[in-house]
PDB file of N, CA and C in Angstrom:
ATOM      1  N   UNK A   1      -0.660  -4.727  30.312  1.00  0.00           N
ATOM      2  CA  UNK A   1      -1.284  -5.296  29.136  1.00  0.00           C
ATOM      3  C   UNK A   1      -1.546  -4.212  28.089  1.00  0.00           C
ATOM      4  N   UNK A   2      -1.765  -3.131  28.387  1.00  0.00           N
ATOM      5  CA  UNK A   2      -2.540  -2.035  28.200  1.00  0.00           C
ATOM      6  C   UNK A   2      -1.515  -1.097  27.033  1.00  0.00           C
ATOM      7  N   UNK A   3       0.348  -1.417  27.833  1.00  0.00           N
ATOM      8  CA  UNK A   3       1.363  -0.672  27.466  1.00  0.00           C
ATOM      9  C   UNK A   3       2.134  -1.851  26.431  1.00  0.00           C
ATOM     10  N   UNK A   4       1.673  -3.142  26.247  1.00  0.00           N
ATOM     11  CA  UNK A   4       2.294  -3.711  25.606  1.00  0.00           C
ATOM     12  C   UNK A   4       1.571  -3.882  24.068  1.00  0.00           C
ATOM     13  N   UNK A   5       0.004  -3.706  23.947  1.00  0.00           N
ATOM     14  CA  UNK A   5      -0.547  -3.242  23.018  1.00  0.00           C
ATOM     15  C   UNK A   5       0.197  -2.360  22.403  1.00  0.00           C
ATOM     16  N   UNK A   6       0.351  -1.269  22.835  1.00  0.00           N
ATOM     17  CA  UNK A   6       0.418  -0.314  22.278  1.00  0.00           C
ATOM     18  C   UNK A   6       2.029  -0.254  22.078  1.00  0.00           C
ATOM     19  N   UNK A   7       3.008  -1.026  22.534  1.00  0.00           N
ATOM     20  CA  UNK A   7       4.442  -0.935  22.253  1.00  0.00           C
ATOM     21  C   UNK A   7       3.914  -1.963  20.657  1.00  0.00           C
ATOM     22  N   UNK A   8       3.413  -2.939  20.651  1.00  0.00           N
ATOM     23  CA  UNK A   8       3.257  -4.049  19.625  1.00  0.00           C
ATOM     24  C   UNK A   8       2.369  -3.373  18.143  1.00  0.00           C
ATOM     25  N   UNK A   9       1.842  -2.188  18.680  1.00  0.00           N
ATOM     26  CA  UNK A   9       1.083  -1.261  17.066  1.00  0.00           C
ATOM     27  C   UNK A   9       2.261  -0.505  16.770  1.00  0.00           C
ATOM     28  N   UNK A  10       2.842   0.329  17.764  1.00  0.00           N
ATOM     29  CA  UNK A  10       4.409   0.725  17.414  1.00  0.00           C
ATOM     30  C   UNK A  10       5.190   0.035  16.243  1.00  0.00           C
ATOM     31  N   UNK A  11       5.757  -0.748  17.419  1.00  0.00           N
ATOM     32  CA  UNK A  11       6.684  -2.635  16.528  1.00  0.00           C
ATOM     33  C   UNK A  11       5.875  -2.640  15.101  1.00  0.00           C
ATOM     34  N   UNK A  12       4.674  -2.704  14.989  1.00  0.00           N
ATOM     35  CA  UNK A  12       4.386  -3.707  13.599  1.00  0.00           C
ATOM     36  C   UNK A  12       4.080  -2.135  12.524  1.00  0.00           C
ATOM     37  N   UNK A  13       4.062  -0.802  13.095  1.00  0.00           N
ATOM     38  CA  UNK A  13       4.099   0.087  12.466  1.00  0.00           C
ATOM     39  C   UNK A  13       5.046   0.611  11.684  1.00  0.00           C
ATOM     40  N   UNK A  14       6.591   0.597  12.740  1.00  0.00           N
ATOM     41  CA  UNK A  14       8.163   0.548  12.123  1.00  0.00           C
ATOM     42  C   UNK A  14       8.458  -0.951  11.675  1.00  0.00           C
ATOM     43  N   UNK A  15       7.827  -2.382  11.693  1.00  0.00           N
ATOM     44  CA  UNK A  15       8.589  -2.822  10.921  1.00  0.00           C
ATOM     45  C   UNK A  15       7.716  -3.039   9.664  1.00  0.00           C
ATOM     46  N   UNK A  16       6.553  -2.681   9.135  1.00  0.00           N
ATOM     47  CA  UNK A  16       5.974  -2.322   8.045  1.00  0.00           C
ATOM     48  C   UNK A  16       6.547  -1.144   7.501  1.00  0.00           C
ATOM     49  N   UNK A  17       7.143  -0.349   7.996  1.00  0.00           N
ATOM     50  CA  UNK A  17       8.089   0.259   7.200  1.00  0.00           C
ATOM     51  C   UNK A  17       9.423   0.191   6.715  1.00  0.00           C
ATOM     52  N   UNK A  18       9.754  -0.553   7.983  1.00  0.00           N
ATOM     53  CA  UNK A  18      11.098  -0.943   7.499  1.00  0.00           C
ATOM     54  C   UNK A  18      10.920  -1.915   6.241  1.00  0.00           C
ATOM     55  N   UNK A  19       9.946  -2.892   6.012  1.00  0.00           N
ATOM     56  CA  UNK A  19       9.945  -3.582   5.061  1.00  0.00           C
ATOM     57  C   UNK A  19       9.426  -2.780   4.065  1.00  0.00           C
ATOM     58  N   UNK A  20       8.696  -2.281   3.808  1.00  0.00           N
ATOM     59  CA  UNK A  20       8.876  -1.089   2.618  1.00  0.00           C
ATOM     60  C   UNK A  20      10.035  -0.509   2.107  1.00  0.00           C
ATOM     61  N   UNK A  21      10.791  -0.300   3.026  1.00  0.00           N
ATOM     62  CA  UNK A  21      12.033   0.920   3.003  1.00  0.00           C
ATOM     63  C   UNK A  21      13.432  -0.160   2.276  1.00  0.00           C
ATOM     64  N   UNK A  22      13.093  -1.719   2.888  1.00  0.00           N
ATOM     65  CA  UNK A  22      13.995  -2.331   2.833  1.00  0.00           C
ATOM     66  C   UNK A  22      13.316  -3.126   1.293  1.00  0.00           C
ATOM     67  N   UNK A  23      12.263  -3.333   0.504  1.00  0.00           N
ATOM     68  CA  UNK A  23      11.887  -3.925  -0.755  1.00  0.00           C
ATOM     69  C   UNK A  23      12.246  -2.743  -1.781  1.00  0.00           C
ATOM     70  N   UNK A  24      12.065  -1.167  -1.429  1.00  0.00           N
ATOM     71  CA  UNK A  24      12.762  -0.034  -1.964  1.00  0.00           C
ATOM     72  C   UNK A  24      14.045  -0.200  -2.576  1.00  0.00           C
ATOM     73  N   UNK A  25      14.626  -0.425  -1.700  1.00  0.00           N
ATOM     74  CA  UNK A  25      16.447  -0.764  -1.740  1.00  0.00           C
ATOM     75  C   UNK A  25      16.974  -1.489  -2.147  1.00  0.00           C
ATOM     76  N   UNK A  26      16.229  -3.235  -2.451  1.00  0.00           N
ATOM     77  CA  UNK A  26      16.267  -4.352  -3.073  1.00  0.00           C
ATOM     78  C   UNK A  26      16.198  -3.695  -4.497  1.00  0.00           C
ATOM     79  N   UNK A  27      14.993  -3.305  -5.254  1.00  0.00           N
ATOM     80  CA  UNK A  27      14.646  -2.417  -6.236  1.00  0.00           C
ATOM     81  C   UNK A  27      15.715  -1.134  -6.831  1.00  0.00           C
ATOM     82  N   UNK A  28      15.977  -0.707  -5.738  1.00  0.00           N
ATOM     83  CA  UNK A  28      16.931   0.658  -6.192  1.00  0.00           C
ATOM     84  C   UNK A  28      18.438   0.093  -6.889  1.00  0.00           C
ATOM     85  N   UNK A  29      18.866  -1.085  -5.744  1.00  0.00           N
ATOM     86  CA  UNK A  29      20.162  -1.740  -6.227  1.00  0.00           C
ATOM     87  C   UNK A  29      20.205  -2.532  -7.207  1.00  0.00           C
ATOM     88  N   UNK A  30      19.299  -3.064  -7.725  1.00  0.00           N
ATOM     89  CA  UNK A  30      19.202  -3.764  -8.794  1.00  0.00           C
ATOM     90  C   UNK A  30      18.964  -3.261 -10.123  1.00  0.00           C
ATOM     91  N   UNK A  31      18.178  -2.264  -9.975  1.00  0.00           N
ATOM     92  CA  UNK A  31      17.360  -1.322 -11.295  1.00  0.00           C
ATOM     93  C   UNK A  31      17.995  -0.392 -11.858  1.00  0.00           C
ATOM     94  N   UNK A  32      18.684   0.463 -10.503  1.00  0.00           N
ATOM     95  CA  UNK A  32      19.563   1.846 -10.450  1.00  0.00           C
ATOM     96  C   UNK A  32      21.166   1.972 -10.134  1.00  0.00           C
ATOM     97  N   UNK A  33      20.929   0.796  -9.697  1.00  0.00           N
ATOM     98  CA  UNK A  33      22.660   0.712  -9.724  1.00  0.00           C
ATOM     99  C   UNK A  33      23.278   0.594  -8.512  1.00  0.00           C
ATOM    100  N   UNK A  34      24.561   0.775  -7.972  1.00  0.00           N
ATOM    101  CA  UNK A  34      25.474   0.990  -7.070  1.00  0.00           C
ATOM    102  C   UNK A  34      24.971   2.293  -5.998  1.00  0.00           C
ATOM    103  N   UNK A  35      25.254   3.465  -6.649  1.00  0.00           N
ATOM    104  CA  UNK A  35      24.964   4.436  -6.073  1.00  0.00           C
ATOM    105  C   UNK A  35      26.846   5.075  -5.969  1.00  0.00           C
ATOM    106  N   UNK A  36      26.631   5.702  -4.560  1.00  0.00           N
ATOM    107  CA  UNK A  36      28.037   5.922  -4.257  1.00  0.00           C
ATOM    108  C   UNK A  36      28.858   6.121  -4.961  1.00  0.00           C
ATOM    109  N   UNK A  37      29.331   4.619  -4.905  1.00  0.00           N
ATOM    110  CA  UNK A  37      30.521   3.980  -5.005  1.00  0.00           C
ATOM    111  C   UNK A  37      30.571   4.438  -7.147  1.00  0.00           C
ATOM    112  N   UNK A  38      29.599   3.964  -7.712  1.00  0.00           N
ATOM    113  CA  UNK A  38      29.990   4.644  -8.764  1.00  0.00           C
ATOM    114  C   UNK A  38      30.088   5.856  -9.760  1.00  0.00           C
ATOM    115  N   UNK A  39      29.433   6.695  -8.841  1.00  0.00           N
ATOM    116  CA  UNK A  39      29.566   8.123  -8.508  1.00  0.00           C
ATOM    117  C   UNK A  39      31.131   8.735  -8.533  1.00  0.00           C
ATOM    118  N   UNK A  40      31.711   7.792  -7.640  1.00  0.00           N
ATOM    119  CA  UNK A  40      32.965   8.212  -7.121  1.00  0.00           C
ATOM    120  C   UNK A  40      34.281   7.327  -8.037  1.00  0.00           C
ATOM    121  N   UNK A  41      33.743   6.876  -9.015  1.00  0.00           N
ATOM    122  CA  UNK A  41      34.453   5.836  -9.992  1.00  0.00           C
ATOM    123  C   UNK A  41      35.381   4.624  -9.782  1.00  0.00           C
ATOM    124  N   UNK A  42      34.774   4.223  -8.350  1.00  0.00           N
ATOM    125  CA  UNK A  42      34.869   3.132  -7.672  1.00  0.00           C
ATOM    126  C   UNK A  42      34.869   1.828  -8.409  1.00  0.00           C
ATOM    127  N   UNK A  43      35.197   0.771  -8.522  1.00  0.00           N
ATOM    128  CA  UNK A  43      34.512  -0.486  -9.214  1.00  0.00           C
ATOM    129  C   UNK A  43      33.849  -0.819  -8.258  1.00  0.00           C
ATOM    130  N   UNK A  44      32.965  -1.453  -9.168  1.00  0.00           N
ATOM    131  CA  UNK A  44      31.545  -1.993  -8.527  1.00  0.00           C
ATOM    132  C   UNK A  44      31.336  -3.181  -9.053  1.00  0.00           C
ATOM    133  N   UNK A  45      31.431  -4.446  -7.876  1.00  0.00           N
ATOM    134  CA  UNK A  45      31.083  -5.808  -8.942  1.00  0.00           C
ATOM    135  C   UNK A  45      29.580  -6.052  -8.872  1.00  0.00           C
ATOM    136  N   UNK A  46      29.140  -6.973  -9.786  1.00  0.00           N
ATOM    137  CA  UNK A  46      27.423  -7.372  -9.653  1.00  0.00           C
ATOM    138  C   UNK A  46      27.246  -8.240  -8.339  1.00  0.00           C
ATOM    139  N   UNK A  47      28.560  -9.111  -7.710  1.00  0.00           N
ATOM    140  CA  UNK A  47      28.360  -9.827  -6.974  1.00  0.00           C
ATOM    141  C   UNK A  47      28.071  -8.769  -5.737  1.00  0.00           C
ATOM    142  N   UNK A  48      28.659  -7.722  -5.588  1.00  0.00           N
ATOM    143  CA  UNK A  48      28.459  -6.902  -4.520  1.00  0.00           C
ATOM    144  C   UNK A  48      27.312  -6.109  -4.603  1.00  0.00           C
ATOM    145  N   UNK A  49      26.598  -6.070  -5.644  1.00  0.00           N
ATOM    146  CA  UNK A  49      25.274  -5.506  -5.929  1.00  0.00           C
ATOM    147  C   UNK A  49      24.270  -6.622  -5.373  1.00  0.00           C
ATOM    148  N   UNK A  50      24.765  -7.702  -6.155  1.00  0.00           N
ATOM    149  CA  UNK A  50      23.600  -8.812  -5.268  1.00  0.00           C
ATOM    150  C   UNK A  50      23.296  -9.353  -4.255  1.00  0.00           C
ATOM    151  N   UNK A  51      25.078  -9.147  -3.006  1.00  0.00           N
ATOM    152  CA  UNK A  51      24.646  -9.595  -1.651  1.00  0.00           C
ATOM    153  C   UNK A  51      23.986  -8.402  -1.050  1.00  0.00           C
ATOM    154  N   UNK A  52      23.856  -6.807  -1.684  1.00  0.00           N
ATOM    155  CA  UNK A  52      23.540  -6.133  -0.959  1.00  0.00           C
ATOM    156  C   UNK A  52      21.885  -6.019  -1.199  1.00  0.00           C
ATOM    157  N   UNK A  53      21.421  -7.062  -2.200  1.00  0.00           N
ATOM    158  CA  UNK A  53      19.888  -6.726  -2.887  1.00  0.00           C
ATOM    159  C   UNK A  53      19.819  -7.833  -1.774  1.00  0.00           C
ATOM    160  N   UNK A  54      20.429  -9.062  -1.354  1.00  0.00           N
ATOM    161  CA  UNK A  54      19.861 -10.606  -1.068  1.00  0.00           C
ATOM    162  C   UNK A  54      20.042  -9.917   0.680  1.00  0.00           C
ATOM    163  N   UNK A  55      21.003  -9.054   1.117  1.00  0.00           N
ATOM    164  CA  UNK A  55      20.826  -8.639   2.728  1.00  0.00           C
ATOM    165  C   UNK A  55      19.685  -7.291   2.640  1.00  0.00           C
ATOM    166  N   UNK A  56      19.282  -6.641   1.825  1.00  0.00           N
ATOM    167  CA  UNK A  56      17.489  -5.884   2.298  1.00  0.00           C
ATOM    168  C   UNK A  56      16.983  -6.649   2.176  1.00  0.00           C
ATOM    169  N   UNK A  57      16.770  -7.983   1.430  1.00  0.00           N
ATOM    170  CA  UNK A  57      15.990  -9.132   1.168  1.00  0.00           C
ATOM    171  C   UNK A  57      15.334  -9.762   2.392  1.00  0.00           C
ATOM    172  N   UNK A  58      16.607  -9.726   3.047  1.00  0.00           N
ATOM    173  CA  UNK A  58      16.489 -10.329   4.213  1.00  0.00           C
ATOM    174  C   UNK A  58      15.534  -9.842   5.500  1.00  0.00           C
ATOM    175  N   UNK A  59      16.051  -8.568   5.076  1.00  0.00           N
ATOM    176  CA  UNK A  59      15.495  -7.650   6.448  1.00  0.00           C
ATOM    177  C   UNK A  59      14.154  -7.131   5.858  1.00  0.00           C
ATOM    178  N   UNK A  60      13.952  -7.498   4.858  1.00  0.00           N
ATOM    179  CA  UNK A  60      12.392  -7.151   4.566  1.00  0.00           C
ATOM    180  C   UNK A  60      11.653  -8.596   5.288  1.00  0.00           C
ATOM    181  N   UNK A  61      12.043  -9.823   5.027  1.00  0.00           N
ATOM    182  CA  UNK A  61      11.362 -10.899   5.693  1.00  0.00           C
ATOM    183  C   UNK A  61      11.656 -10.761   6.735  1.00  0.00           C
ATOM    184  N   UNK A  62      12.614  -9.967   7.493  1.00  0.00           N
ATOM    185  CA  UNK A  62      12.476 -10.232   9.228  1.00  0.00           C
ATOM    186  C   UNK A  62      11.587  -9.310   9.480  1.00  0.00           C
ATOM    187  N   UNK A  63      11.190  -7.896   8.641  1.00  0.00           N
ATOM    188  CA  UNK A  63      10.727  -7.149   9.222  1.00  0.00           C
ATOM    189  C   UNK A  63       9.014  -7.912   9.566  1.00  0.00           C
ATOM    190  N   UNK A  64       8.731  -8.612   8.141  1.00  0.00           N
ATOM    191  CA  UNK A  64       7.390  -9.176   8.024  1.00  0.00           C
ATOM    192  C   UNK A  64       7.569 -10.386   9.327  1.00  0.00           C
ATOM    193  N   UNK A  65       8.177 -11.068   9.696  1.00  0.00           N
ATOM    194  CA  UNK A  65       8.484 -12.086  10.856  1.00  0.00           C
ATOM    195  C   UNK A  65       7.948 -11.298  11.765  1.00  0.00           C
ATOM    196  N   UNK A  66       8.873 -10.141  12.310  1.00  0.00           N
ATOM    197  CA  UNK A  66       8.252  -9.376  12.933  1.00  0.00           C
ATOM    198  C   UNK A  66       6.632  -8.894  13.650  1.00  0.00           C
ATOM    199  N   UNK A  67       6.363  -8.796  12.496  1.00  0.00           N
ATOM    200  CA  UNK A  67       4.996  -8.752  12.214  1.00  0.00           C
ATOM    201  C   UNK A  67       3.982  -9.770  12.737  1.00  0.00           C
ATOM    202  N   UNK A  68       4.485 -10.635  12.353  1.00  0.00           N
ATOM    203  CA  UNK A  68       4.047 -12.231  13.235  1.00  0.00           C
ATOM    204  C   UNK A  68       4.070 -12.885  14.256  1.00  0.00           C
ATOM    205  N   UNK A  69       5.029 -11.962  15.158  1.00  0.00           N
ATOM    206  CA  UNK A  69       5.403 -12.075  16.287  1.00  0.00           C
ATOM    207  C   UNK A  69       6.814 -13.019  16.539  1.00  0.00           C
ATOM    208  N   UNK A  70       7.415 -12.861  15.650  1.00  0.00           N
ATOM    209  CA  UNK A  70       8.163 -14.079  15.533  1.00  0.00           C
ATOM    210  C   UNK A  70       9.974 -13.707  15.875  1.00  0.00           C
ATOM    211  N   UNK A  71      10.482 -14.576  16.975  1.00  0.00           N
ATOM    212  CA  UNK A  71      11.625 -13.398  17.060  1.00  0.00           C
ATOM    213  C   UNK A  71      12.859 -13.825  16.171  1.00  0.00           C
ATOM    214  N   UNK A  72      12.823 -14.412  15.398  1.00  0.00           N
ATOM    215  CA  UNK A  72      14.110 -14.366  14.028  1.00  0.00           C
ATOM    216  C   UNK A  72      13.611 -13.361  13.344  1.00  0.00           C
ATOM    217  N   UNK A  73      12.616 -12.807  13.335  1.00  0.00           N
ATOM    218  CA  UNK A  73      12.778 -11.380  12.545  1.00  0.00           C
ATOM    219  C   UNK A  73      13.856 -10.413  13.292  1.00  0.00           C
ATOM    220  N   UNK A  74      13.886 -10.871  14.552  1.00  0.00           N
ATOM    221  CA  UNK A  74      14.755  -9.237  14.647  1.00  0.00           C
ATOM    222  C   UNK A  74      16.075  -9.879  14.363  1.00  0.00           C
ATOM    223  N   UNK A  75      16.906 -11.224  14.315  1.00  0.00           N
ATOM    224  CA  UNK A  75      17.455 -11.540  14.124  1.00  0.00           C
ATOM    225  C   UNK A  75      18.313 -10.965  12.498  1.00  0.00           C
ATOM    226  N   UNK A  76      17.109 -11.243  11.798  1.00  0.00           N
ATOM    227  CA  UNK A  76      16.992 -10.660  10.046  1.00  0.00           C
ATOM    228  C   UNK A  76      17.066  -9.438  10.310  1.00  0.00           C
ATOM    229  N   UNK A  77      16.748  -8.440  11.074  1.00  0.00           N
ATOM    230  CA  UNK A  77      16.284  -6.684  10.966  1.00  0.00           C
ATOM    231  C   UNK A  77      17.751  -6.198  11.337  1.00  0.00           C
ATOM    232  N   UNK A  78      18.550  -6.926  12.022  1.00  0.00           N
ATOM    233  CA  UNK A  78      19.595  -6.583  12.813  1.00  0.00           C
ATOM    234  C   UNK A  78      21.181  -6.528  11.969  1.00  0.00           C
ATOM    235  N   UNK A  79      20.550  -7.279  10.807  1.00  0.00           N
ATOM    236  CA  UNK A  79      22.307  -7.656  10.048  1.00  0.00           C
ATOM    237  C   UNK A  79      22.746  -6.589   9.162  1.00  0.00           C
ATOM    238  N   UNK A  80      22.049  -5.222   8.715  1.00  0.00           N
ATOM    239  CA  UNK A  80      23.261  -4.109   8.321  1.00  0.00           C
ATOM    240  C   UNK A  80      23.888  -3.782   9.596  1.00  0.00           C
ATOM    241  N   UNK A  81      23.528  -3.766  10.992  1.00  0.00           N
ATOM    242  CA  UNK A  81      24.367  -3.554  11.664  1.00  0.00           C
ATOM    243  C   UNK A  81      25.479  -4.007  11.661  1.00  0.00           C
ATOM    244  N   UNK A  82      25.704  -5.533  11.412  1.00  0.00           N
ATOM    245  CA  UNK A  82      26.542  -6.182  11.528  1.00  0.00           C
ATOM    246  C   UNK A  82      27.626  -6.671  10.395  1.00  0.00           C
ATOM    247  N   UNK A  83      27.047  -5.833   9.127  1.00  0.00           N
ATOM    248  CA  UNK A  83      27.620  -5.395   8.112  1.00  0.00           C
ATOM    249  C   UNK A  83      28.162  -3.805   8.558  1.00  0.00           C
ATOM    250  N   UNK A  84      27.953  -3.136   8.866  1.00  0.00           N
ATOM    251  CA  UNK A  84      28.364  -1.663   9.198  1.00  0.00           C
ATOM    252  C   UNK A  84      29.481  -1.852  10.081  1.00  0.00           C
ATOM    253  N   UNK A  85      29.273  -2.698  11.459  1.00  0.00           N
ATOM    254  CA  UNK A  85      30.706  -3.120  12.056  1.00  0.00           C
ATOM    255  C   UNK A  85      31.463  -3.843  11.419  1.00  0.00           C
ATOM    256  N   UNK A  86      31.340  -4.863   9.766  1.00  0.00           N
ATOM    257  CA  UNK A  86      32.664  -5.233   9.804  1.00  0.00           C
ATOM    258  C   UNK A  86      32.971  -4.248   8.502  1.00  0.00           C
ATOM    259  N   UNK A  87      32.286  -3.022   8.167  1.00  0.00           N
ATOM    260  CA  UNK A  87      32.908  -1.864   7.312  1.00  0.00           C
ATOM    261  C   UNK A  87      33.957  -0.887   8.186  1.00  0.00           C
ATOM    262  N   UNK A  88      33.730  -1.252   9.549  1.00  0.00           N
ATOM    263  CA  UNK A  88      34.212   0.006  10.635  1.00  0.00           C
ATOM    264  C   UNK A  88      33.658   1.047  10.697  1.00  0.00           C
ATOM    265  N   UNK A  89      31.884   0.833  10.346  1.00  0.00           N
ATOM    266  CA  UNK A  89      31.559   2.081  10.563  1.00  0.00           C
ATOM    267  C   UNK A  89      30.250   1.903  11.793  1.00  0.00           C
ATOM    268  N   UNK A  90      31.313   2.041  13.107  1.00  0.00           N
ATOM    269  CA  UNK A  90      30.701   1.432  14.146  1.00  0.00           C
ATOM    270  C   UNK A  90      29.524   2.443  15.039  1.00  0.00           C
ATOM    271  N   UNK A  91      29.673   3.821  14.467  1.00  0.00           N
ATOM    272  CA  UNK A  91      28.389   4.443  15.399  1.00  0.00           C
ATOM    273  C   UNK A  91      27.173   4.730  14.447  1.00  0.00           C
ATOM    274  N   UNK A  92      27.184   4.366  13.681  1.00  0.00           N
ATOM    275  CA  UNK A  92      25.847   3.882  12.575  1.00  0.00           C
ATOM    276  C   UNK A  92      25.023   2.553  13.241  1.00  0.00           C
ATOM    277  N   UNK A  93      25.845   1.580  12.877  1.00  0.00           N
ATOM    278  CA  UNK A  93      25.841   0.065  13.441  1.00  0.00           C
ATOM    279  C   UNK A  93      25.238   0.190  15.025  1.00  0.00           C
ATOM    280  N   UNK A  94      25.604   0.437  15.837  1.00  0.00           N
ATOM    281  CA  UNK A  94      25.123   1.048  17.358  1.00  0.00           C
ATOM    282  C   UNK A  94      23.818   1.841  17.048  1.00  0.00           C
ATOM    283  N   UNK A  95      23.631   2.368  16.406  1.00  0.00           N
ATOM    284  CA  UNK A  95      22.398   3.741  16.232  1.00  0.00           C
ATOM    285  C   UNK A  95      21.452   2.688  15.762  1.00  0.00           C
ATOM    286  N   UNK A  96      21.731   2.144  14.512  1.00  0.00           N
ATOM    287  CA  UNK A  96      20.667   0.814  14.179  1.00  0.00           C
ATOM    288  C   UNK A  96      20.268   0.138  15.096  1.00  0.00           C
ATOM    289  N   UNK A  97      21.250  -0.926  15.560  1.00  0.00           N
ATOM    290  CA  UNK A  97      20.692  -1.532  16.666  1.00  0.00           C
ATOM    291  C   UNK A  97      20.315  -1.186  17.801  1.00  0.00           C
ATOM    292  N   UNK A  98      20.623  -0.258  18.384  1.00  0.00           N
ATOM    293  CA  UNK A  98      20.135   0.266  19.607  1.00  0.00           C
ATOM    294  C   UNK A  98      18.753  -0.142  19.101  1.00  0.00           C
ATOM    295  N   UNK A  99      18.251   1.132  18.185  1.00  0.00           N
ATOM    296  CA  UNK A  99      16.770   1.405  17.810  1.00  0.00           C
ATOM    297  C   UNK A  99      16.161   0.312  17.476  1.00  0.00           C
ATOM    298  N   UNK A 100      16.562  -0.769  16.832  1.00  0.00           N
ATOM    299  CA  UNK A 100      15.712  -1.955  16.288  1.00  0.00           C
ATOM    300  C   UNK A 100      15.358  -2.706  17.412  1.00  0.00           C
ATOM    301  N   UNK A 101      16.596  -2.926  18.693  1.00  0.00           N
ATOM    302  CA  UNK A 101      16.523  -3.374  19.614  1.00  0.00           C
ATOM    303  C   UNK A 101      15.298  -2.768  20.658  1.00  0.00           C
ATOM    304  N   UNK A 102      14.853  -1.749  20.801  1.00  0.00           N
ATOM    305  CA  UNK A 102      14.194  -1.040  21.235  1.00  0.00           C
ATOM    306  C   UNK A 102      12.852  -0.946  20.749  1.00  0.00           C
ATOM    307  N   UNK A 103      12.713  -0.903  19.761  1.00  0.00           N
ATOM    308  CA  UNK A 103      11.667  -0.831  19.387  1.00  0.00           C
ATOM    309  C   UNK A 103      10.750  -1.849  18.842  1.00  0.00           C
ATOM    310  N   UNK A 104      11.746  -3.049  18.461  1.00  0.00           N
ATOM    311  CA  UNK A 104      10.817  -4.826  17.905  1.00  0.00           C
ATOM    312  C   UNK A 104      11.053  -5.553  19.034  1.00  0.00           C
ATOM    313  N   UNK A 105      12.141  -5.439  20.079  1.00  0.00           N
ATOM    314  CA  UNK A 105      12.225  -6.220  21.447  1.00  0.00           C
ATOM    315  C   UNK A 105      11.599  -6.243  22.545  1.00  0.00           C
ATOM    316  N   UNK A 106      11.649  -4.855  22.915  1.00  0.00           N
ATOM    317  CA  UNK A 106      10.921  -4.041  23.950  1.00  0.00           C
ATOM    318  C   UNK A 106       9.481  -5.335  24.098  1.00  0.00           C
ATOM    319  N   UNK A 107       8.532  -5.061  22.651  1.00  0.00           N
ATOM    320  CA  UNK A 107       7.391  -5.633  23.202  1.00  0.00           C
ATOM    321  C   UNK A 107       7.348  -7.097  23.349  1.00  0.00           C
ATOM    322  N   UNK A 108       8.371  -8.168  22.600  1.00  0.00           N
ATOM    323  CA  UNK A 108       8.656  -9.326  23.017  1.00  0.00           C
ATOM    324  C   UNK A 108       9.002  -9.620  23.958  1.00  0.00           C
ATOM    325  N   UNK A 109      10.070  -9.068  24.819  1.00  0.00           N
ATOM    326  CA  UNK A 109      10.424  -8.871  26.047  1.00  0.00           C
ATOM    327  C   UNK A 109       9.072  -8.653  27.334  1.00  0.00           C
ATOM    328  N   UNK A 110       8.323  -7.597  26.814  1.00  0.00           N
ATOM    329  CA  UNK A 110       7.261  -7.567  28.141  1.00  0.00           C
ATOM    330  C   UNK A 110       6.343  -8.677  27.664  1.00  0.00           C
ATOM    331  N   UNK A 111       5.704  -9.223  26.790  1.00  0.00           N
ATOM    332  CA  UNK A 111       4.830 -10.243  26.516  1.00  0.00           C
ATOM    333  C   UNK A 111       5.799 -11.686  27.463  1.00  0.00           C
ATOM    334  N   UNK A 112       6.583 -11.970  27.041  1.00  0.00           N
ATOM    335  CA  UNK A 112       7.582 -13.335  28.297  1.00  0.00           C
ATOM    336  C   UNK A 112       7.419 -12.900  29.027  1.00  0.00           C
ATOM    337  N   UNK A 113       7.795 -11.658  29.601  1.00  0.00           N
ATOM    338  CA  UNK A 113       7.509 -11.215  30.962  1.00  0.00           C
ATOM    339  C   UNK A 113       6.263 -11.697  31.538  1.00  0.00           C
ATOM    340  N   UNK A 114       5.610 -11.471  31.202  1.00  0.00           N
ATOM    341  CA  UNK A 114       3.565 -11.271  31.196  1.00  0.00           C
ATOM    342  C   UNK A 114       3.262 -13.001  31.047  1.00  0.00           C
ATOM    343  N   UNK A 115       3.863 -13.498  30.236  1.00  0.00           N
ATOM    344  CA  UNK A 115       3.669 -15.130  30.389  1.00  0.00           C
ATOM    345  C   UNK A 115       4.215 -15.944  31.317  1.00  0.00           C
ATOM    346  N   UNK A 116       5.455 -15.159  31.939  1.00  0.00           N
ATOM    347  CA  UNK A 116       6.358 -16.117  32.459  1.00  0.00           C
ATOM    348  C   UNK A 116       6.115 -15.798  34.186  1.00  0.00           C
ATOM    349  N   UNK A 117       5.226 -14.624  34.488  1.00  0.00           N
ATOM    350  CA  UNK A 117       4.869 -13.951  35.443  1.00  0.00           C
ATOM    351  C   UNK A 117       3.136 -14.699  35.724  1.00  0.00           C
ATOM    352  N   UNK A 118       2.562 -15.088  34.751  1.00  0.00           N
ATOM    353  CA  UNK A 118       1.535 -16.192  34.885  1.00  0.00           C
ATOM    354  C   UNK A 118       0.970 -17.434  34.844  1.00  0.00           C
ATOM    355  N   UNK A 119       2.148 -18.049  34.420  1.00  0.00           N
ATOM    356  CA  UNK A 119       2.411 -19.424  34.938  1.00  0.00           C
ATOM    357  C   UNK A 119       3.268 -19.768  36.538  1.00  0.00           C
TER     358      UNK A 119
END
């Protein structure tokens, strides 16, 4: 009980940041631009500016789900991974999820445990 507290101040510590980190990025892409890509004199469409403002969008409300105990947040926290695998940039994508998995699951996982062990 004791270790799942304290995995769950963890959890709601990284995903209060992640939702910071991820309303940042919403802000940065919209305000500041592309980045990168037009650095490197890439074209850059607005439509690709906006699915990438509407996916931190996302993962800022899973992170807050999160928060709530709620498990479609990690569902939401999990999708640059799944944008990074279909870029092919697959040991980023792995490094994300590992960690998100680990660190917002972990304590959902022992709480079922703990319920499903007392009924």
């Amino acid at each position: 009980m004791r270790l799942t507290k304290i995995l769950f101040g963890l959890s709601d510590l990284c995903a209060w940041m992640l939702m910071t980190v991820a309303v940042l990025a919403v802000v940065a892409v919209l305000f500041l631009g592309p980045g990168p890509d037009a650095q490197q004199a890439k074209p850059v469409s607005s439509f690709e500016a906006m699915a990438l403002s509407l996916l931190w969008m996302l993962v800022a409300v899973g992170a807050y789900l999160l928060t709530r105990r709620r498990l479609a947040g990690l569902l939401l926290v999990i999708l640059p991974a799944f944008l990074w695998l279909f870029r092919g940039e697959v040991l980023p994508a792995l490094i994300y999820a590992a960690f998100a998995l680990l660190v917002f699951a972990t304590p959902l996982i022992l709480v079922w445990r703990e319920v499903r062990r007392g009924t």
